[in-house]
N, C-alpha and C. Protein backbone atom coordinates (compact mmCIF):
# COMPACT_ATOMS: atom_id res chain seq x y z
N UNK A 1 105.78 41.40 120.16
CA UNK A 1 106.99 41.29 120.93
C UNK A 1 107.61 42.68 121.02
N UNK A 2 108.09 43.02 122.13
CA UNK A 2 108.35 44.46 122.44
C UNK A 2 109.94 44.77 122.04
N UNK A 3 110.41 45.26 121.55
CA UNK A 3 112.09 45.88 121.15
C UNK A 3 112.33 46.30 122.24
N UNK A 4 113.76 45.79 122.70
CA UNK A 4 114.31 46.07 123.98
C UNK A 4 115.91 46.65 123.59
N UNK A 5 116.21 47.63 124.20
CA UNK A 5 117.70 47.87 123.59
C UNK A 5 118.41 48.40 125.59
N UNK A 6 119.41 48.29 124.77
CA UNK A 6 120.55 48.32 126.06
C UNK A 6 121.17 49.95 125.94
N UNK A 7 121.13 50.42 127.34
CA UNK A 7 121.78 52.13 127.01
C UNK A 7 122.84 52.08 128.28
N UNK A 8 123.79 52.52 127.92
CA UNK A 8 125.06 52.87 128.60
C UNK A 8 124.97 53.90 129.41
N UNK A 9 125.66 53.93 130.77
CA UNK A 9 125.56 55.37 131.27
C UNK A 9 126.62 55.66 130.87
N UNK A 10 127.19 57.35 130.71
CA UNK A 10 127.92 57.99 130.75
C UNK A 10 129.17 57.71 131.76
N UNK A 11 130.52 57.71 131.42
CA UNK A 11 131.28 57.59 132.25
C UNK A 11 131.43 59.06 133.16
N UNK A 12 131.18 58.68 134.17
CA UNK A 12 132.05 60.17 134.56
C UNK A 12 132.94 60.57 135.00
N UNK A 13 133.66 61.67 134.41
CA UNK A 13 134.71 61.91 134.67
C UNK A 13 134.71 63.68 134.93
N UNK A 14 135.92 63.59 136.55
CA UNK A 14 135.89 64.75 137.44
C UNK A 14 136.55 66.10 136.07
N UNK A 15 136.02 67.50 136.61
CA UNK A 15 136.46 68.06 135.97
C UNK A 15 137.21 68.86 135.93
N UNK A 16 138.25 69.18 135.09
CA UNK A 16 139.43 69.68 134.96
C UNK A 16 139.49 71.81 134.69
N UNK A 17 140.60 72.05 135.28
CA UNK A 17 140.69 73.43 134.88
C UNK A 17 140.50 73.55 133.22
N UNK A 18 141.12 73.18 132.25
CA UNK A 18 140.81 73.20 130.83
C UNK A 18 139.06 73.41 131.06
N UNK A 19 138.62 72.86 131.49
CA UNK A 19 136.88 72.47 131.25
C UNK A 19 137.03 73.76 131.41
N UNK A 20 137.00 74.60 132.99
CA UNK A 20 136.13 75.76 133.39
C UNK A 20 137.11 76.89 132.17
N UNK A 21 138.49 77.02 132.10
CA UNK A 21 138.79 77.50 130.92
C UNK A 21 137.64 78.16 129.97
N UNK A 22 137.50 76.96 129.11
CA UNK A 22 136.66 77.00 127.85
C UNK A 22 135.31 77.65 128.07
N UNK A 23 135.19 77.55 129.69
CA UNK A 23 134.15 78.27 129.79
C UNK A 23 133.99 79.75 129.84
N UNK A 24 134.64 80.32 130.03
CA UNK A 24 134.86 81.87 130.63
C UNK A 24 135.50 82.72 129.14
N UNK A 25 135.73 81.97 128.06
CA UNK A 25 136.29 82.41 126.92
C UNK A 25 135.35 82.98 125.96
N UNK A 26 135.42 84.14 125.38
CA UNK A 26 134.27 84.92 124.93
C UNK A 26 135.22 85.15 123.23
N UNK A 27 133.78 85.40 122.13
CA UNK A 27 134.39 85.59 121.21
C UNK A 27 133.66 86.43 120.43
N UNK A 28 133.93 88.16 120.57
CA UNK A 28 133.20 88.35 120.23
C UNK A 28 133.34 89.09 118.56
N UNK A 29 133.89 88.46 118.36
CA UNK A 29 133.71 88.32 116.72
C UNK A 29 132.72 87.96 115.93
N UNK A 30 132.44 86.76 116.70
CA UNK A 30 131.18 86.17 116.29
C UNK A 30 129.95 87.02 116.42
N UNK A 31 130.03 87.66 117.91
CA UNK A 31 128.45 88.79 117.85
C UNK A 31 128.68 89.94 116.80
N UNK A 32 130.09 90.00 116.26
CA UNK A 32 129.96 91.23 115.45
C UNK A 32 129.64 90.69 114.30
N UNK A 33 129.86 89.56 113.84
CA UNK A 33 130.02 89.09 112.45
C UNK A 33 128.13 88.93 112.08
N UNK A 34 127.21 88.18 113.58
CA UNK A 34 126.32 87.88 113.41
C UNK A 34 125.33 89.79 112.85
N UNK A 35 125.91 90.93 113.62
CA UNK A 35 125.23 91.70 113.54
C UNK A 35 125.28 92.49 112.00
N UNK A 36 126.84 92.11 111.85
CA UNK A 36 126.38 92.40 110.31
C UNK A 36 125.71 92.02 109.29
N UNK A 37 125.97 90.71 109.60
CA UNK A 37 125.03 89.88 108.87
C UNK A 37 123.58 89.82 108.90
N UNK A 38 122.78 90.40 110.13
CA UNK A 38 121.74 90.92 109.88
C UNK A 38 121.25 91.95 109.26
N UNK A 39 122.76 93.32 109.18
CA UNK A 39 122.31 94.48 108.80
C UNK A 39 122.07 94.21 107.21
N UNK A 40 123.20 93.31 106.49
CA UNK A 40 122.94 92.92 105.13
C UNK A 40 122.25 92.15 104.44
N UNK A 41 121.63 91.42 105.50
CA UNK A 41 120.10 90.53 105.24
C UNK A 41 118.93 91.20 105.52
N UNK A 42 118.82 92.20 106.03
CA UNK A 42 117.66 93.20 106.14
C UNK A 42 116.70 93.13 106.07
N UNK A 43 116.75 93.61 104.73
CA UNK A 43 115.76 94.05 103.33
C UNK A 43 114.98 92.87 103.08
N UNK A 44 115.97 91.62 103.56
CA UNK A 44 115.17 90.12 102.99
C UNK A 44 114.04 89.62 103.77
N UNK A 45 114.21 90.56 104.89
CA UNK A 45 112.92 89.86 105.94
C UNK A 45 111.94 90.07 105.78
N UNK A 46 110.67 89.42 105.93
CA UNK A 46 109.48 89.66 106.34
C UNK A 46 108.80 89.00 107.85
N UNK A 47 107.91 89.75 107.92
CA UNK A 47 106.86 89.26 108.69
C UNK A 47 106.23 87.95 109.18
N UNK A 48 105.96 87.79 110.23
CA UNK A 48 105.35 86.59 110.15
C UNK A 48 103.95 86.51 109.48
N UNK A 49 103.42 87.24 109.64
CA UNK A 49 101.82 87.79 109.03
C UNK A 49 101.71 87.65 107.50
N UNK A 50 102.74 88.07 106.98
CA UNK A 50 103.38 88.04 105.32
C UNK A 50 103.76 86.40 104.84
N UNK A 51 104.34 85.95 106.18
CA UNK A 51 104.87 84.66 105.64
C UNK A 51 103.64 83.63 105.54
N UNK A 52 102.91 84.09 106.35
CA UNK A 52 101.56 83.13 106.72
C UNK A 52 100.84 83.59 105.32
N UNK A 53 100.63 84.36 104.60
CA UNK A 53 99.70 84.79 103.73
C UNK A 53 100.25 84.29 102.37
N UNK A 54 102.07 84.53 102.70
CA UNK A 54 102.23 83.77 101.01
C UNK A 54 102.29 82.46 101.18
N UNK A 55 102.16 81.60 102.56
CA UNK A 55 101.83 80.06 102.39
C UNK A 55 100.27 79.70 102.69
N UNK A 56 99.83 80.57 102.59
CA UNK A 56 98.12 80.54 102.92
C UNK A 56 97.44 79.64 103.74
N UNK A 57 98.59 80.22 105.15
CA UNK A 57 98.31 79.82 106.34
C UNK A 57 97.01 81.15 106.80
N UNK A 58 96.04 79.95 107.56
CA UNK A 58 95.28 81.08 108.27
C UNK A 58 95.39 81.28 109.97
C-alpha cells in the first residue's frame, strides 16, 4: 500500500517595500569578520591531497 500525504501550496502574498529593503542592505562586517577569521585559522589548513592521505582515501 503506497503512503500518500497531502502538501499545501504556499500562500502568496504581493510584495512589499520592507521586502526589497532587506534586500539592498549590506553588512560588511561580516566580510571583515569572515576574513579575519581566516587569517587566524591559517596555519590550521590543509590540503585536500593531505586530507585524503590521513583518511586513506585513494
Amino acid at each position: 500500500m503506497a503512503a500518500r500525504s497531502k502538501v499545501r501550496a504556499a500562500k502568496i502574498e504581493p510584495l512589499e517595500d520592507k521586502d526589497f529593503a532587506a534586500l539592498e542592505e549590506e553588512d560588511d562586517s561580516s566580510a571583515e569578520e569572515l576574513h579575519a577569521l581566516i587569517e587566524r585559522e591559517k596555519k590550521d589548513f590543509i590540503s585536500l591531497d593531505e586530507y585524503l592521505k590521513r583518511r586513506g582515501i585513494n
